[in-house]
PDB file of N, CA and C in Angstrom:
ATOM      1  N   UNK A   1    -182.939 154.206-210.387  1.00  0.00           N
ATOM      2  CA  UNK A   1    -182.940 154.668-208.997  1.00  0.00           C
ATOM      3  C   UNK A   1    -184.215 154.176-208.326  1.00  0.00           C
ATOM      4  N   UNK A   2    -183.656 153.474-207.223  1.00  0.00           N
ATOM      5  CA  UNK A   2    -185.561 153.445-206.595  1.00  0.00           C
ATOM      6  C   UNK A   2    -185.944 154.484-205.442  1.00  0.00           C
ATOM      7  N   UNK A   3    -186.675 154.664-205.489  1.00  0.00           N
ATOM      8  CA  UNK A   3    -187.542 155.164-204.544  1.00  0.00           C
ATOM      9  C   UNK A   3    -187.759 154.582-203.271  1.00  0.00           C
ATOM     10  N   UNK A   4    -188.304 155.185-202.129  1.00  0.00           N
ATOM     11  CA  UNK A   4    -187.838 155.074-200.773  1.00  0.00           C
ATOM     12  C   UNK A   4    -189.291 153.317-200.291  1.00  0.00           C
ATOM     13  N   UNK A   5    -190.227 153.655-201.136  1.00  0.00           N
ATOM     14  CA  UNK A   5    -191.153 152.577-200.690  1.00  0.00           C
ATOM     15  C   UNK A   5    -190.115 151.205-201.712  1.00  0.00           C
ATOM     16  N   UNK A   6    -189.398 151.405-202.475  1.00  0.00           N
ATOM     17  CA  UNK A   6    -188.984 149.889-203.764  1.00  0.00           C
ATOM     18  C   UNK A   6    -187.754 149.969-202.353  1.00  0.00           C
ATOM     19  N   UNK A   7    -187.063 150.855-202.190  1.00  0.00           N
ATOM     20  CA  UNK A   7    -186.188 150.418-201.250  1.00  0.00           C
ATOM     21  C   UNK A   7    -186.495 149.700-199.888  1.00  0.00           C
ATOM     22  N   UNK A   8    -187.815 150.006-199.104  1.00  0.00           N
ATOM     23  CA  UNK A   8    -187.796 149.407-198.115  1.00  0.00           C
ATOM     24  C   UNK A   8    -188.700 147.892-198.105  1.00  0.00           C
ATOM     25  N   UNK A   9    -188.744 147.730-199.653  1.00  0.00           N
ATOM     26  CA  UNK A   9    -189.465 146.621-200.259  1.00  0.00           C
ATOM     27  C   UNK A   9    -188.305 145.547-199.871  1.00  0.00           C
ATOM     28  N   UNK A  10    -187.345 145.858-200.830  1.00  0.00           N
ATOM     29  CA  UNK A  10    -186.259 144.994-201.045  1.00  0.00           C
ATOM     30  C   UNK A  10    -185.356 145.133-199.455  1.00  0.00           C
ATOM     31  N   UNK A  11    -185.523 145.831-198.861  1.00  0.00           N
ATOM     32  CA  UNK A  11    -184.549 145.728-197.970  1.00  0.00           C
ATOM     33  C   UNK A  11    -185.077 144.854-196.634  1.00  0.00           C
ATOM     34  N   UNK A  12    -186.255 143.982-196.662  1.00  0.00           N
ATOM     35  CA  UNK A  12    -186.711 143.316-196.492  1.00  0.00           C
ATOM     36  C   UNK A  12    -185.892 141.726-196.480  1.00  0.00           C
ATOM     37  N   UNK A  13    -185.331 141.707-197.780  1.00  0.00           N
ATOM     38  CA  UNK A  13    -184.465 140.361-197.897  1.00  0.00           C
ATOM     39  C   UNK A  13    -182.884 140.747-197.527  1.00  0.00           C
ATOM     40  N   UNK A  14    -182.374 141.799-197.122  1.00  0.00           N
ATOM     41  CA  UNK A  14    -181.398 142.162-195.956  1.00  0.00           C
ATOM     42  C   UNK A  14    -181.884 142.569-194.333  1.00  0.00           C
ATOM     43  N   UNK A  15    -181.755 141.371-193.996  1.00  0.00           N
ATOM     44  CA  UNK A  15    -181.803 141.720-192.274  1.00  0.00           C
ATOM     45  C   UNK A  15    -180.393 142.404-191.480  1.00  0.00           C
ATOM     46  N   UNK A  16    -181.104 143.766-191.433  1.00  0.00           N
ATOM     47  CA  UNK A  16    -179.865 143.950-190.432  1.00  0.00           C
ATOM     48  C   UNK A  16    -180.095 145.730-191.281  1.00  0.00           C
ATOM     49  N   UNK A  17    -180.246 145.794-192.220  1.00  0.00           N
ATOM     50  CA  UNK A  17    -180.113 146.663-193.539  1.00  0.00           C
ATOM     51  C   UNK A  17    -180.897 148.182-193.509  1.00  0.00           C
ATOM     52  N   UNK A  18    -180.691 149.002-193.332  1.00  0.00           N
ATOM     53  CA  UNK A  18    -181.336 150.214-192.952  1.00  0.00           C
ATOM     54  C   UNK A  18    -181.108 151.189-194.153  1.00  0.00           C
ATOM     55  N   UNK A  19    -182.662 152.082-194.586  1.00  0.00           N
ATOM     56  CA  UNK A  19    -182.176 152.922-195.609  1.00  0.00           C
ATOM     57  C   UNK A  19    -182.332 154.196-194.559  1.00  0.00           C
ATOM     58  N   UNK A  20    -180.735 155.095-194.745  1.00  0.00           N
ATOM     59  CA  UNK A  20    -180.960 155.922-193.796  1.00  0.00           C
ATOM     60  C   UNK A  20    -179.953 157.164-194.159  1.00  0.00           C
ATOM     61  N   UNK A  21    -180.395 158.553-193.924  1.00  0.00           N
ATOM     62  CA  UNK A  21    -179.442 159.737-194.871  1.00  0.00           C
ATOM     63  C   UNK A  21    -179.073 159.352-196.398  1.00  0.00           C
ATOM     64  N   UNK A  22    -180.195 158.840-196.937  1.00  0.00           N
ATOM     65  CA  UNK A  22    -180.119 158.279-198.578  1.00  0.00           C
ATOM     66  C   UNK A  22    -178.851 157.331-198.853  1.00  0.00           C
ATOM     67  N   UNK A  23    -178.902 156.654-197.857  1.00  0.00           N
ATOM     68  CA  UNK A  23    -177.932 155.500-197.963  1.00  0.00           C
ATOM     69  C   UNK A  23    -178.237 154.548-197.280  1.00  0.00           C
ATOM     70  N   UNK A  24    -178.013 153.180-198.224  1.00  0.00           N
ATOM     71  CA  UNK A  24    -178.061 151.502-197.219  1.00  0.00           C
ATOM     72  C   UNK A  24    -176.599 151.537-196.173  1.00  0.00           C
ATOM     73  N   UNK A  25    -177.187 151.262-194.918  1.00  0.00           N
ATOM     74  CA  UNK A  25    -176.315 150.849-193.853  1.00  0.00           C
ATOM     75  C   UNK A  25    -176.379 149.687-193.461  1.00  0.00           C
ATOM     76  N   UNK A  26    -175.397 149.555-192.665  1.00  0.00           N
ATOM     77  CA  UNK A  26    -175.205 148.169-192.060  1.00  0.00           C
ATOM     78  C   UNK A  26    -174.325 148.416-190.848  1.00  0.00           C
ATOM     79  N   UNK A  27    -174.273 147.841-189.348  1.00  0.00           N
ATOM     80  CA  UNK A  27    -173.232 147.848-188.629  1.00  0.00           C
ATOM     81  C   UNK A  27    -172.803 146.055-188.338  1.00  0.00           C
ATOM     82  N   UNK A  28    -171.684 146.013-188.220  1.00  0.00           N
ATOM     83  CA  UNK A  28    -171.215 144.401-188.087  1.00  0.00           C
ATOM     84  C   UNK A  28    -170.314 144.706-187.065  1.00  0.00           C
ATOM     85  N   UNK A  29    -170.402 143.400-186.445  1.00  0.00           N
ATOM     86  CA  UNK A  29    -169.719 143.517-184.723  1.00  0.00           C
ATOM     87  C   UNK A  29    -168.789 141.943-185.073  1.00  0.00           C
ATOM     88  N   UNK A  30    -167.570 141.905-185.767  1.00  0.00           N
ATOM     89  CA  UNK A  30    -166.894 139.946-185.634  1.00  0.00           C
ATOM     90  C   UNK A  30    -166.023 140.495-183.882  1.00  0.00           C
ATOM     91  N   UNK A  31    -165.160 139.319-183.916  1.00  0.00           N
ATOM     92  CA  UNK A  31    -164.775 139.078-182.775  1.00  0.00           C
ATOM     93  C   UNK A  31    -163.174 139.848-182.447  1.00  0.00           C
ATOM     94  N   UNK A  32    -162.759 140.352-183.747  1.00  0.00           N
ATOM     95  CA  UNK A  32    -161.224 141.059-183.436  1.00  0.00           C
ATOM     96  C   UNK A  32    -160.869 142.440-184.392  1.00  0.00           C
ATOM     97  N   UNK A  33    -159.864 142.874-184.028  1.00  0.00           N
ATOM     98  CA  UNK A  33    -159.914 144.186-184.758  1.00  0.00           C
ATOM     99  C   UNK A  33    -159.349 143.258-186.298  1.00  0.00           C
ATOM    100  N   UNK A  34    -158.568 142.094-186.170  1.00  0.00           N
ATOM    101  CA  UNK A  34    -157.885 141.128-187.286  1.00  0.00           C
ATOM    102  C   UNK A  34    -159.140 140.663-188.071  1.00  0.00           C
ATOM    103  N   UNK A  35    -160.511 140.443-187.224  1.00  0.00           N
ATOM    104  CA  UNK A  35    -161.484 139.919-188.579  1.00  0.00           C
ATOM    105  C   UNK A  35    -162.015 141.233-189.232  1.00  0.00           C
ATOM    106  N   UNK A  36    -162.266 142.173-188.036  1.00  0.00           N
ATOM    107  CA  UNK A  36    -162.566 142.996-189.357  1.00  0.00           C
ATOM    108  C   UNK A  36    -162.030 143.488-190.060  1.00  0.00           C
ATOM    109  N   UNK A  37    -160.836 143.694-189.588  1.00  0.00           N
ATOM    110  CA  UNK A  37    -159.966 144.192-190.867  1.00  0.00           C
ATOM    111  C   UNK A  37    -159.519 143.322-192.161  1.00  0.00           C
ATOM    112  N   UNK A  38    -159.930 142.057-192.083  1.00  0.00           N
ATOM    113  CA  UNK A  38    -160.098 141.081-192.708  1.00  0.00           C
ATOM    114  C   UNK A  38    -161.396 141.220-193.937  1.00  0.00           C
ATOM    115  N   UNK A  39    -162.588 141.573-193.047  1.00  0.00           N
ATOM    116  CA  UNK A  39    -163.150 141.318-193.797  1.00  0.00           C
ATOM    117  C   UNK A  39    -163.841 142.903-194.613  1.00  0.00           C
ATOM    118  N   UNK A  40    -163.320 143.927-194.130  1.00  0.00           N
ATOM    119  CA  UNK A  40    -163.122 144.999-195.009  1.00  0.00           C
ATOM    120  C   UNK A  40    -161.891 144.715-196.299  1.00  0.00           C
ATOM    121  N   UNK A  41    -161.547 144.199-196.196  1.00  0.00           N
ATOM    122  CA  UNK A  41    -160.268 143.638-197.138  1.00  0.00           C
ATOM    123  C   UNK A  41    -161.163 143.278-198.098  1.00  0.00           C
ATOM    124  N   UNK A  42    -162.211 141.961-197.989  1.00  0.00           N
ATOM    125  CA  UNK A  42    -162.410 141.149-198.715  1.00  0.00           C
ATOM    126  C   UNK A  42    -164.075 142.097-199.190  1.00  0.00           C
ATOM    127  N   UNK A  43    -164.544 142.879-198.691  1.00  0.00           N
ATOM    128  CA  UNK A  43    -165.399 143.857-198.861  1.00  0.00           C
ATOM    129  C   UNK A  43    -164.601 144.902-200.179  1.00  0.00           C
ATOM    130  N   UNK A  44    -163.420 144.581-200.215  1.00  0.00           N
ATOM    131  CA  UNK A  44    -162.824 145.683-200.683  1.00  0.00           C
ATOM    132  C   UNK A  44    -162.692 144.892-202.313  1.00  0.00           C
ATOM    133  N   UNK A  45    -162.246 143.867-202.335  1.00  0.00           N
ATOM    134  CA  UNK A  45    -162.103 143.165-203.621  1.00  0.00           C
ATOM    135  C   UNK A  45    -163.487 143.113-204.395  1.00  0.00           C
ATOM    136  N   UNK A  46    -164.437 142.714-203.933  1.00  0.00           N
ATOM    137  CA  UNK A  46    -165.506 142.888-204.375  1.00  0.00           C
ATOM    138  C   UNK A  46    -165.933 144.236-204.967  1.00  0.00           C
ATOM    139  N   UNK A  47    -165.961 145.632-204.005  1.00  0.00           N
ATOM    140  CA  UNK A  47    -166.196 146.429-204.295  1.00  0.00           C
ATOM    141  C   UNK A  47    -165.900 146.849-205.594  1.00  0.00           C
ATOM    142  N   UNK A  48    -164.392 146.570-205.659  1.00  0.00           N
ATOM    143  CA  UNK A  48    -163.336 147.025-206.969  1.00  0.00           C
ATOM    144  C   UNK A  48    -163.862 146.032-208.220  1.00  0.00           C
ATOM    145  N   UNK A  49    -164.077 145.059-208.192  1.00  0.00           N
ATOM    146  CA  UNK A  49    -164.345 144.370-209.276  1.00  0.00           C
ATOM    147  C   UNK A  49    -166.016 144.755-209.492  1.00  0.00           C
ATOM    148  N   UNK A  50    -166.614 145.789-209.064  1.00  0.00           N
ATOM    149  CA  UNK A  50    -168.069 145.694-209.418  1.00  0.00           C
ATOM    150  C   UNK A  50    -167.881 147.372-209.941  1.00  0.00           C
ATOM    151  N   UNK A  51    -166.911 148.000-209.190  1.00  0.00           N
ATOM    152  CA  UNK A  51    -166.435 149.484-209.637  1.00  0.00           C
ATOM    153  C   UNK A  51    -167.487 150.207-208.836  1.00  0.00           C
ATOM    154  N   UNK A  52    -167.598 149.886-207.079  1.00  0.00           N
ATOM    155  CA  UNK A  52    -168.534 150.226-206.750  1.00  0.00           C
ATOM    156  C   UNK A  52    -168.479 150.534-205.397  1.00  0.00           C
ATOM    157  N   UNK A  53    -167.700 151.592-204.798  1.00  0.00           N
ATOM    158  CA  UNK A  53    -167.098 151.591-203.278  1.00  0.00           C
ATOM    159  C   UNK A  53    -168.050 152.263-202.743  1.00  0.00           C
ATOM    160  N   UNK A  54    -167.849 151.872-201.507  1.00  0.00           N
ATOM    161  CA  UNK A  54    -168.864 152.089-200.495  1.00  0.00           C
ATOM    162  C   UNK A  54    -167.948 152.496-199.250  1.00  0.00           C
ATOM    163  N   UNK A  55    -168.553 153.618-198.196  1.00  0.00           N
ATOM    164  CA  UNK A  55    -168.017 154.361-197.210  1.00  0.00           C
ATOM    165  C   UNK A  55    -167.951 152.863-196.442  1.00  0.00           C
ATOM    166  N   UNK A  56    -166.720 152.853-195.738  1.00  0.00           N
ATOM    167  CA  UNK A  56    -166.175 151.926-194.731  1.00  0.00           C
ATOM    168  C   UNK A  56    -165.593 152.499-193.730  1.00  0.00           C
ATOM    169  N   UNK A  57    -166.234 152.523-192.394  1.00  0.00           N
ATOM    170  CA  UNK A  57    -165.901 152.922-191.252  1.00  0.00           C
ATOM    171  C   UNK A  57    -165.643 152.031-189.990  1.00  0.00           C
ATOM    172  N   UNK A  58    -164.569 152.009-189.471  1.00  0.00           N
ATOM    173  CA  UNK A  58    -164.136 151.022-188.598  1.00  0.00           C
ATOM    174  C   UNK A  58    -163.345 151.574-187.183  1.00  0.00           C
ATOM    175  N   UNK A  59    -163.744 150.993-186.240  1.00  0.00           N
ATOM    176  CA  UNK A  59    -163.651 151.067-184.593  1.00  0.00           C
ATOM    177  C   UNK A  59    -163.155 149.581-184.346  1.00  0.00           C
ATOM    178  N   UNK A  60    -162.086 149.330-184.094  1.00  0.00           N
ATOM    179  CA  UNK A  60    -161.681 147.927-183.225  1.00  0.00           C
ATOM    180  C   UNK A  60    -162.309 146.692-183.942  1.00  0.00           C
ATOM    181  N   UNK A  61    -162.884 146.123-183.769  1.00  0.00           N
ATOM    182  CA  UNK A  61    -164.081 145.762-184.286  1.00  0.00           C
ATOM    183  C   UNK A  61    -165.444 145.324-184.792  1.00  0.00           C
ATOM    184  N   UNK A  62    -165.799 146.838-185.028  1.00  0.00           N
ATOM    185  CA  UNK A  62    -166.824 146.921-185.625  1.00  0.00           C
ATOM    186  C   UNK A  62    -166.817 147.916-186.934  1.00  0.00           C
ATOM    187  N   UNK A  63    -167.727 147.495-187.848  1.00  0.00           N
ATOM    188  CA  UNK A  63    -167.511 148.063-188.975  1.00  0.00           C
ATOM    189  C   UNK A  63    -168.837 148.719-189.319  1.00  0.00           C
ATOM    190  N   UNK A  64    -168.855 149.315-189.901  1.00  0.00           N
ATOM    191  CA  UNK A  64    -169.794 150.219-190.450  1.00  0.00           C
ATOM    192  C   UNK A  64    -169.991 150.514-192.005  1.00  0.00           C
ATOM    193  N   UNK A  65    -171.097 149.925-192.681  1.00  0.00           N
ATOM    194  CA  UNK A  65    -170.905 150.000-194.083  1.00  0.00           C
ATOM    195  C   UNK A  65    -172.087 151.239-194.748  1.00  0.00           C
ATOM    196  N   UNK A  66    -171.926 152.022-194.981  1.00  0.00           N
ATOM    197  CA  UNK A  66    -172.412 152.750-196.050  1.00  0.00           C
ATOM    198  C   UNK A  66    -173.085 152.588-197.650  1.00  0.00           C
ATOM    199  N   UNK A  67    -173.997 152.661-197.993  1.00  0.00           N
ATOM    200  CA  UNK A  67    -173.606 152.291-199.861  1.00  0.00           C
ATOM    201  C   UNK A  67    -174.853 153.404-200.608  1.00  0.00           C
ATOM    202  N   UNK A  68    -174.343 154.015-201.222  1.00  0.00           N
ATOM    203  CA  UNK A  68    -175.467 154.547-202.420  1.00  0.00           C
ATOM    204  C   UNK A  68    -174.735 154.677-203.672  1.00  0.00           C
ATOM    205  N   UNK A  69    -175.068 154.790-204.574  1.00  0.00           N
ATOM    206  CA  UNK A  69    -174.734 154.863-206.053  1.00  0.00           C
ATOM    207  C   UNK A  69    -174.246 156.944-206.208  1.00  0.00           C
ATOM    208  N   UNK A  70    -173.224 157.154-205.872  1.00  0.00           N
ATOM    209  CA  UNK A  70    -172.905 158.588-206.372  1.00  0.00           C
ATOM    210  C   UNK A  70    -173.505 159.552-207.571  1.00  0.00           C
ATOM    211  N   UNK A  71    -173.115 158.653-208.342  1.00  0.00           N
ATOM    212  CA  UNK A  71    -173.570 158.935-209.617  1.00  0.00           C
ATOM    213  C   UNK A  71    -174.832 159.271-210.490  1.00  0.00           C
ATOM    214  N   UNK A  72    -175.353 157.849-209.658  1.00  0.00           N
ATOM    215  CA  UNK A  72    -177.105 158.558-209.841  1.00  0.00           C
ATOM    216  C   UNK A  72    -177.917 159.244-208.489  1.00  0.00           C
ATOM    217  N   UNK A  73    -177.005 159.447-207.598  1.00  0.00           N
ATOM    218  CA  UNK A  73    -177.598 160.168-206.625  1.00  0.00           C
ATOM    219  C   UNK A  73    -178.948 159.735-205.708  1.00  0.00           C
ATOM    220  N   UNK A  74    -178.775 158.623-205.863  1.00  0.00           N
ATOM    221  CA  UNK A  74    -179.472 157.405-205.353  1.00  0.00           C
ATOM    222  C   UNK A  74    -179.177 156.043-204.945  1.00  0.00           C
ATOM    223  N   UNK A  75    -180.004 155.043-204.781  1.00  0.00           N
ATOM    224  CA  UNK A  75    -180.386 153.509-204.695  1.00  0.00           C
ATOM    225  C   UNK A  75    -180.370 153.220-205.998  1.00  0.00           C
ATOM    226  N   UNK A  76    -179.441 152.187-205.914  1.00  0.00           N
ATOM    227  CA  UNK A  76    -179.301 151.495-207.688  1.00  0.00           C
ATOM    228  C   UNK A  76    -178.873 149.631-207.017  1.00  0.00           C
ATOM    229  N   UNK A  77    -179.293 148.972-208.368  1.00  0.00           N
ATOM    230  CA  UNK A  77    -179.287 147.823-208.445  1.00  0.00           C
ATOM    231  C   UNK A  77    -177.918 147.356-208.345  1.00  0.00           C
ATOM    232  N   UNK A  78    -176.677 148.437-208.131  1.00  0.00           N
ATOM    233  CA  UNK A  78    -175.403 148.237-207.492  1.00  0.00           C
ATOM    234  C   UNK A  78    -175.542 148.130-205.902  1.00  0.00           C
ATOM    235  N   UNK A  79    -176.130 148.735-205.329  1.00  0.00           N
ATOM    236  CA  UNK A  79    -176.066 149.498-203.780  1.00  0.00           C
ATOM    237  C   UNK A  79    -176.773 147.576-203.027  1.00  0.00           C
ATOM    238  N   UNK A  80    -177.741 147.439-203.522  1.00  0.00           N
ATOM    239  CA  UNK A  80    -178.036 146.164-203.573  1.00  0.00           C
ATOM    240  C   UNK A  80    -177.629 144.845-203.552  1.00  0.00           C
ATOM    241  N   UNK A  81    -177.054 144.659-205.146  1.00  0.00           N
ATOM    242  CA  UNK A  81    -175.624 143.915-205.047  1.00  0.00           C
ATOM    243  C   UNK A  81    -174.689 143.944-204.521  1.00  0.00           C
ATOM    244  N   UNK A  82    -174.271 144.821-203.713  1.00  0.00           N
ATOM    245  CA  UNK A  82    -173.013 145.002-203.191  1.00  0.00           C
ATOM    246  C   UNK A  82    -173.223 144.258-201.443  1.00  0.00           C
ATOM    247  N   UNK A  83    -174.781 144.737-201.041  1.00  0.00           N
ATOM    248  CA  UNK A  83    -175.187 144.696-199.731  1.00  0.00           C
ATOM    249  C   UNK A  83    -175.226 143.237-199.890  1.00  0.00           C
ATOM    250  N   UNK A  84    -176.349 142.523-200.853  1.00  0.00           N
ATOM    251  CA  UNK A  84    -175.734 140.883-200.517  1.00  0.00           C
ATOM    252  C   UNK A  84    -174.288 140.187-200.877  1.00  0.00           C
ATOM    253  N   UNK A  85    -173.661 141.233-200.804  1.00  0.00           N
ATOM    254  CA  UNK A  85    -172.121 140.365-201.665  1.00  0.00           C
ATOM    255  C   UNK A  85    -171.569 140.154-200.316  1.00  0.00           C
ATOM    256  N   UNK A  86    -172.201 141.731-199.362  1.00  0.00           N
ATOM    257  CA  UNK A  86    -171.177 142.185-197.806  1.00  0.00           C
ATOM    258  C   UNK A  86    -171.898 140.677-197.208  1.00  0.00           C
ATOM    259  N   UNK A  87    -173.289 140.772-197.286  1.00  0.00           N
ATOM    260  CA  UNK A  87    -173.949 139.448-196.558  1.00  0.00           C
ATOM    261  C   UNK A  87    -173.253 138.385-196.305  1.00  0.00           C
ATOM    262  N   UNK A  88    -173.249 137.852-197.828  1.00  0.00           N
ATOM    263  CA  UNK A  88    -172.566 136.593-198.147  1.00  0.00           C
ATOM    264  C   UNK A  88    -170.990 136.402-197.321  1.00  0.00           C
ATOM    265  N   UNK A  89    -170.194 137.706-197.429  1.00  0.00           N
ATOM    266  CA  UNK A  89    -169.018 137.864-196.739  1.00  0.00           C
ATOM    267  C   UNK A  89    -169.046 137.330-195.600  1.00  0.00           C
ATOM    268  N   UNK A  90    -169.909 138.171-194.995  1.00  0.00           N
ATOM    269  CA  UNK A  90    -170.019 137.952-192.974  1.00  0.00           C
ATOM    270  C   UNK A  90    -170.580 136.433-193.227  1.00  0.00           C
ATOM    271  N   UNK A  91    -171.773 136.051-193.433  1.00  0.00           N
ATOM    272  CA  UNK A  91    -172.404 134.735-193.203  1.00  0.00           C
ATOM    273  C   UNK A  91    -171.649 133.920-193.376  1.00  0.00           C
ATOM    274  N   UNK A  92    -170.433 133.971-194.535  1.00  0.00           N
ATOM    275  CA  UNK A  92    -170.036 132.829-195.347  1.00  0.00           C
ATOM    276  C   UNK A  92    -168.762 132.062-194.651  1.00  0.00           C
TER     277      UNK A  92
END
């Protein structure tokens, strides 16, 4: 689990990335309610193959990503991975 100074260390190499109510956020704005629902899709495959879901909230589109580790009741080296996987998604 890290702690709130290792978290705002690393969250440094996510722009955009907020640690906030003990969870990494993110808001993403694409151009149709079809990309984002697109790319919550493809947010979603990932998730499942890492065994690692994250709150997904969606308006038209814009999306809203959530992530902490349940389990350990914290920031884990999942919550992380997952945030550059979403990165890679949108950028890619």
């Amino acid at each position: 689990i890290y702690n709130e100074n290792q978290i705002a260390e690393k969250l440094k190499s996510l722009p955009g990335w907020t640690f906030k109510d003990k969870a990494l956020q993110r808001e993403y704005k694409l151009k149709s309610f079809n990309e984002a629902l697109g790319f919550i899709v493809r947010i979603g495959l990932f998730a499942e193959l890492m065994d690692h879901h994250p709150e997904i909230f969606n308006v038209y589109n814009q999306v809203k990503i959530r992530l902490n580790t349940h389990s350990a009741n914290g920031i884990t080296d999942l919550d992380f991975d997952l945030a550059e996987k979403i990165e890679g998604i949108f950028c890619g």
